[in-house]
N, C-alpha and C. Protein backbone atom coordinates (compact mmCIF):
# COMPACT_ATOMS: atom_id res chain seq x y z
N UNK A 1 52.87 -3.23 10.76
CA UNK A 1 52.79 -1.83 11.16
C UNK A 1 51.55 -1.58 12.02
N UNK A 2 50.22 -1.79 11.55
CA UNK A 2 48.96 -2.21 12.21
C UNK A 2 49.71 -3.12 13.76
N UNK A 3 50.26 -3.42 14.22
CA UNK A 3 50.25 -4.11 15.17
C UNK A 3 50.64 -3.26 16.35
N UNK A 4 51.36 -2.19 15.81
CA UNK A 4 51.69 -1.51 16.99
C UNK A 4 51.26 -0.28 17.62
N UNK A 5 49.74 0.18 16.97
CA UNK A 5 48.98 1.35 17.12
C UNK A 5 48.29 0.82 18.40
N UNK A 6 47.67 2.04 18.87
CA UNK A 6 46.90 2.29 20.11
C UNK A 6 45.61 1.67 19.56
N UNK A 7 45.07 1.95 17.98
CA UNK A 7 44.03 1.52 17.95
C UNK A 7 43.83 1.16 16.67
N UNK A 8 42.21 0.40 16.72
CA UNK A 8 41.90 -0.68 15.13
C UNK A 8 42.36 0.81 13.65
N UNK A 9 42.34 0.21 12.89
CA UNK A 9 42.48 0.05 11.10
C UNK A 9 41.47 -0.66 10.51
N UNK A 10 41.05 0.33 10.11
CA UNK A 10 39.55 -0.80 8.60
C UNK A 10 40.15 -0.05 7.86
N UNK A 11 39.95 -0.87 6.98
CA UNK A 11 40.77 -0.80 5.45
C UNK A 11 39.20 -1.60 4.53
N UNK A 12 39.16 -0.91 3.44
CA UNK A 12 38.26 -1.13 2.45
C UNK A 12 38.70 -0.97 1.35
N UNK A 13 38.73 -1.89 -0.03
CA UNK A 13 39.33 -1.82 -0.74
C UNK A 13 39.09 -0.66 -2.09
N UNK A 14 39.86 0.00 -2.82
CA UNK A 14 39.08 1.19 -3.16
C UNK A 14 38.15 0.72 -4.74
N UNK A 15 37.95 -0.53 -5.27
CA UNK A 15 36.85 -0.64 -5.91
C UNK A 15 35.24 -0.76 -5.17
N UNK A 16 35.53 -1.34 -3.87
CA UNK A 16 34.53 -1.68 -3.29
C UNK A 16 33.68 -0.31 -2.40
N UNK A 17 34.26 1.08 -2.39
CA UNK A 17 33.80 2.38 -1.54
C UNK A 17 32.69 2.68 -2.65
N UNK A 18 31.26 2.81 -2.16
CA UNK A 18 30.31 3.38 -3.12
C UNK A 18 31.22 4.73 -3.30
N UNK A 19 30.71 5.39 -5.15
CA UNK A 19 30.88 6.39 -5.77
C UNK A 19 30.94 7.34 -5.01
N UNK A 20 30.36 7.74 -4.01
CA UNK A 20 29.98 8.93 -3.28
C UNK A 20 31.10 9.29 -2.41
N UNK A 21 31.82 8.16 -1.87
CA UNK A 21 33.16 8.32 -1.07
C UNK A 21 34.22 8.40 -2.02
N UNK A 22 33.91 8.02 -3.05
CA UNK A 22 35.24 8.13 -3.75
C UNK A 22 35.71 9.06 -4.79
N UNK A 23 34.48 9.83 -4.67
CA UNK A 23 34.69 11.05 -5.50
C UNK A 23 34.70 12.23 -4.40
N UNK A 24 34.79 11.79 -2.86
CA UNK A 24 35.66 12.86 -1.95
C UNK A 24 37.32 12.77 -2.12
N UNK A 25 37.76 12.16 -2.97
CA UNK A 25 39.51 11.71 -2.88
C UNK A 25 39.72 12.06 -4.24
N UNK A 26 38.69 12.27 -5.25
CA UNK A 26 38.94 12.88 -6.72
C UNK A 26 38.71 13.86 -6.99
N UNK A 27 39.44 14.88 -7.99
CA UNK A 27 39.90 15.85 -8.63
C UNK A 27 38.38 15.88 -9.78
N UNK A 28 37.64 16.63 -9.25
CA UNK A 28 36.44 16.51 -10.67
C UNK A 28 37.07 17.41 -11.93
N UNK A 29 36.56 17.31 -13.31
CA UNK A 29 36.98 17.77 -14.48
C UNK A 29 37.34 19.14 -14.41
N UNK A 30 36.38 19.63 -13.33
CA UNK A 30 37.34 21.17 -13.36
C UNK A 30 38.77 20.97 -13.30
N UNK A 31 38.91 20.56 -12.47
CA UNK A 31 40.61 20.52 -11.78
C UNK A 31 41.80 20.00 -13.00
N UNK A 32 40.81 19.97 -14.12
CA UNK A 32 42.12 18.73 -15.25
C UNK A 32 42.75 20.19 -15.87
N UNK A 33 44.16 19.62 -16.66
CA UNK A 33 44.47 20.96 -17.25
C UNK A 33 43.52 21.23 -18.22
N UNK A 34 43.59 22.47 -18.61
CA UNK A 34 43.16 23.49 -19.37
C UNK A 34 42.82 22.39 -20.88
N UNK A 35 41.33 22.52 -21.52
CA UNK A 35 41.68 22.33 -23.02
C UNK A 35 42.80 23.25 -23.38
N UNK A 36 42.90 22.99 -25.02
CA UNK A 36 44.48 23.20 -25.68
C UNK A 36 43.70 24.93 -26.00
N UNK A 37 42.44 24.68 -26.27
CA UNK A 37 41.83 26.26 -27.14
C UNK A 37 41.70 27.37 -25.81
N UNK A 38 41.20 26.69 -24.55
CA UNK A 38 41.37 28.07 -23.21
C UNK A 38 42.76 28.45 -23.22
N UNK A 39 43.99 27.53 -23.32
CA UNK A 39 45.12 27.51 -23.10
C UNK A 39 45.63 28.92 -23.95
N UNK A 40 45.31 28.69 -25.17
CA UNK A 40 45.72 29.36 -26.13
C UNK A 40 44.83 30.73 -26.26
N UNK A 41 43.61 31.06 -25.65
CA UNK A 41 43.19 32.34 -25.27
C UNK A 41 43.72 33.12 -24.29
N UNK A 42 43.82 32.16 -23.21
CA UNK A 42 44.58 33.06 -21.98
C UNK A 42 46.34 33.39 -22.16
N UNK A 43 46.62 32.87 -23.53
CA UNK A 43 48.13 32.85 -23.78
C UNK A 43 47.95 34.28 -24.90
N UNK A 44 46.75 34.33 -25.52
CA UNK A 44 46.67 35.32 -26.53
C UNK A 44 46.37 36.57 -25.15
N UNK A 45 45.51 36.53 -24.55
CA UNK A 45 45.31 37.60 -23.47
C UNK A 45 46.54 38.15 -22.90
N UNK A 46 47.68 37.39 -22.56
CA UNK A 46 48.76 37.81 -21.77
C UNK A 46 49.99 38.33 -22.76
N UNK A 47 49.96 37.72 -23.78
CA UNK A 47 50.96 38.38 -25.00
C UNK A 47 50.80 39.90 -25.23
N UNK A 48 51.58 40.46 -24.80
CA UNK A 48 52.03 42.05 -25.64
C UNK A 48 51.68 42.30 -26.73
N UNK A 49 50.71 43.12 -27.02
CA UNK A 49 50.78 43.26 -28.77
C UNK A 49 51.47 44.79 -29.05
């Protein structure tokens, strides 16, 4: 596929990218779902009483 571009490809393997590049391509802990206990506040907030 590389053979038929206008131009070079570097490729680096992704154990070998210092930390700093590779936490531009990761999701930090904010981004994870919800613990189970926020889950269940913002589920108590939206319920009708």
């Amino acid at each position: 596929m590389t053979e038929n571009l206008p131009f070079e490809i570097e490729t680096n393997c992704w154990s070998e990218l210092p930390e700093d590049q590779r936490d531009f391509f990761c999701f930090q802990e904010d981004y994870l779902p919800l613990p189970r206990e926020h889950a269940l506040q913002i589920q108590r907030l939206t319920v009708e009483s």
